[in-house]
Protein backbone atom coordinates (compact mmCIF):
# COMPACT_ATOMS: atom_id res chain seq x y z
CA UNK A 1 60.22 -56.08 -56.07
CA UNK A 2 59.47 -58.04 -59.25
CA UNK A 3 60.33 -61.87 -60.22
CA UNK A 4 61.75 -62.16 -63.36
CA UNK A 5 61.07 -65.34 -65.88
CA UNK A 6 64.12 -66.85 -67.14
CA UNK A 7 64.02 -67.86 -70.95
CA UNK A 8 65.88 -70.62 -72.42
CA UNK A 9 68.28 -68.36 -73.75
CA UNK A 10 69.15 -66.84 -70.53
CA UNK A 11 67.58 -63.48 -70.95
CA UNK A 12 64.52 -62.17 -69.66
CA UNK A 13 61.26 -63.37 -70.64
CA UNK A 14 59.16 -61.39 -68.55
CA UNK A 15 58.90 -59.12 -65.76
CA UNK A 16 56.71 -60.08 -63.17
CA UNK A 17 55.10 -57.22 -60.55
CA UNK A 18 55.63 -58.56 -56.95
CA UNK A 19 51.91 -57.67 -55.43
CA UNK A 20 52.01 -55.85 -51.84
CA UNK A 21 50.57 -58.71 -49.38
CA UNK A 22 47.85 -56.98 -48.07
CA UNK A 23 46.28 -56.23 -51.42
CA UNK A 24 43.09 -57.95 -51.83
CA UNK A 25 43.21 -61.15 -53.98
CA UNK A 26 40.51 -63.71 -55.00
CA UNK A 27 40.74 -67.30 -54.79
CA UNK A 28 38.14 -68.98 -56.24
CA UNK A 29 34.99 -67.91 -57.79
CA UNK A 30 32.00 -70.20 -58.60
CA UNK A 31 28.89 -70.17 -60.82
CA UNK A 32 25.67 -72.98 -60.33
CA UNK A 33 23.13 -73.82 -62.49
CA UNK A 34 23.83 -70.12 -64.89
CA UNK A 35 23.62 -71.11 -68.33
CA UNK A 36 25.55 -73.85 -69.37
CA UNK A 37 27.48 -73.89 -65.68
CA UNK A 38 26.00 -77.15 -63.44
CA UNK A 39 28.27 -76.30 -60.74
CA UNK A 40 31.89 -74.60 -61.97
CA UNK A 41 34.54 -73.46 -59.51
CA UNK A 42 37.02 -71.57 -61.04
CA UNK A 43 40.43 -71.99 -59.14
CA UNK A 44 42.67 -68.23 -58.91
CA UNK A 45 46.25 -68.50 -58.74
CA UNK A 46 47.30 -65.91 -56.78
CA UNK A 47 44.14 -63.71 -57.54
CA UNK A 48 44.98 -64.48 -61.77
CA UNK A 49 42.86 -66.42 -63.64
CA UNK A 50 43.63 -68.11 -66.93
CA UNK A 51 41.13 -69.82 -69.01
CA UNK A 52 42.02 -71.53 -71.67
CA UNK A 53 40.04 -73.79 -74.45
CA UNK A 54 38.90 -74.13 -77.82
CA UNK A 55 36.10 -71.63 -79.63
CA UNK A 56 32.94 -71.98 -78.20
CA UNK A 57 34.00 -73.56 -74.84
CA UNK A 58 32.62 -71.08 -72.62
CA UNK A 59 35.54 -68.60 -71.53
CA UNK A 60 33.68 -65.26 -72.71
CA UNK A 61 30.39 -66.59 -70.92
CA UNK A 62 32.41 -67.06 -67.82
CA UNK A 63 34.32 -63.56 -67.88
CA UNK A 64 30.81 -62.02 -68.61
CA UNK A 65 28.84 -64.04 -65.53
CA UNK A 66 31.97 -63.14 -62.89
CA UNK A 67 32.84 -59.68 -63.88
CA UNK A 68 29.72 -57.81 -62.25
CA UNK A 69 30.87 -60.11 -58.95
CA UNK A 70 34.55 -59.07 -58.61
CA UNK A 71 33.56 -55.38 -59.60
CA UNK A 72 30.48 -55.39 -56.69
């Protein structure tokens, strides 16, 4: 089953995978006092993550300190 995004010319934008329930999906992920990171919580929307911000903002520091955790 897939959900399918609706341009605003009426044909499909993109085709979304419908995920099986039971696999496993995170929610939130955190990082406190790492680098830069006080105390971060990084909200998943269903288990996807999207950071977003200008150069030199932090998003490649983030991937690099939470990848070893969600591949443990």
């Amino acid at each position: 089953m897939t959900d399918v995004l609706p341009a605003p010319s009426g044909r499909p934008l993109a085709v979304v995978p419908h995920l099986p329930d039971d696999r496993w999906r995170p929610t939130r992920a955190g990082l406190v006092s790492v680098w830069r990171y006080v105390e971060e919580t990084f909200e998943f929307h269903r288990g996807r993550l999207l950071l977003r911000g200008p150069n030199g903002s932090g998003k490649s520091m983030a991937l690099e300190l939470l990848l070893p955790f969600l591949l443990d």
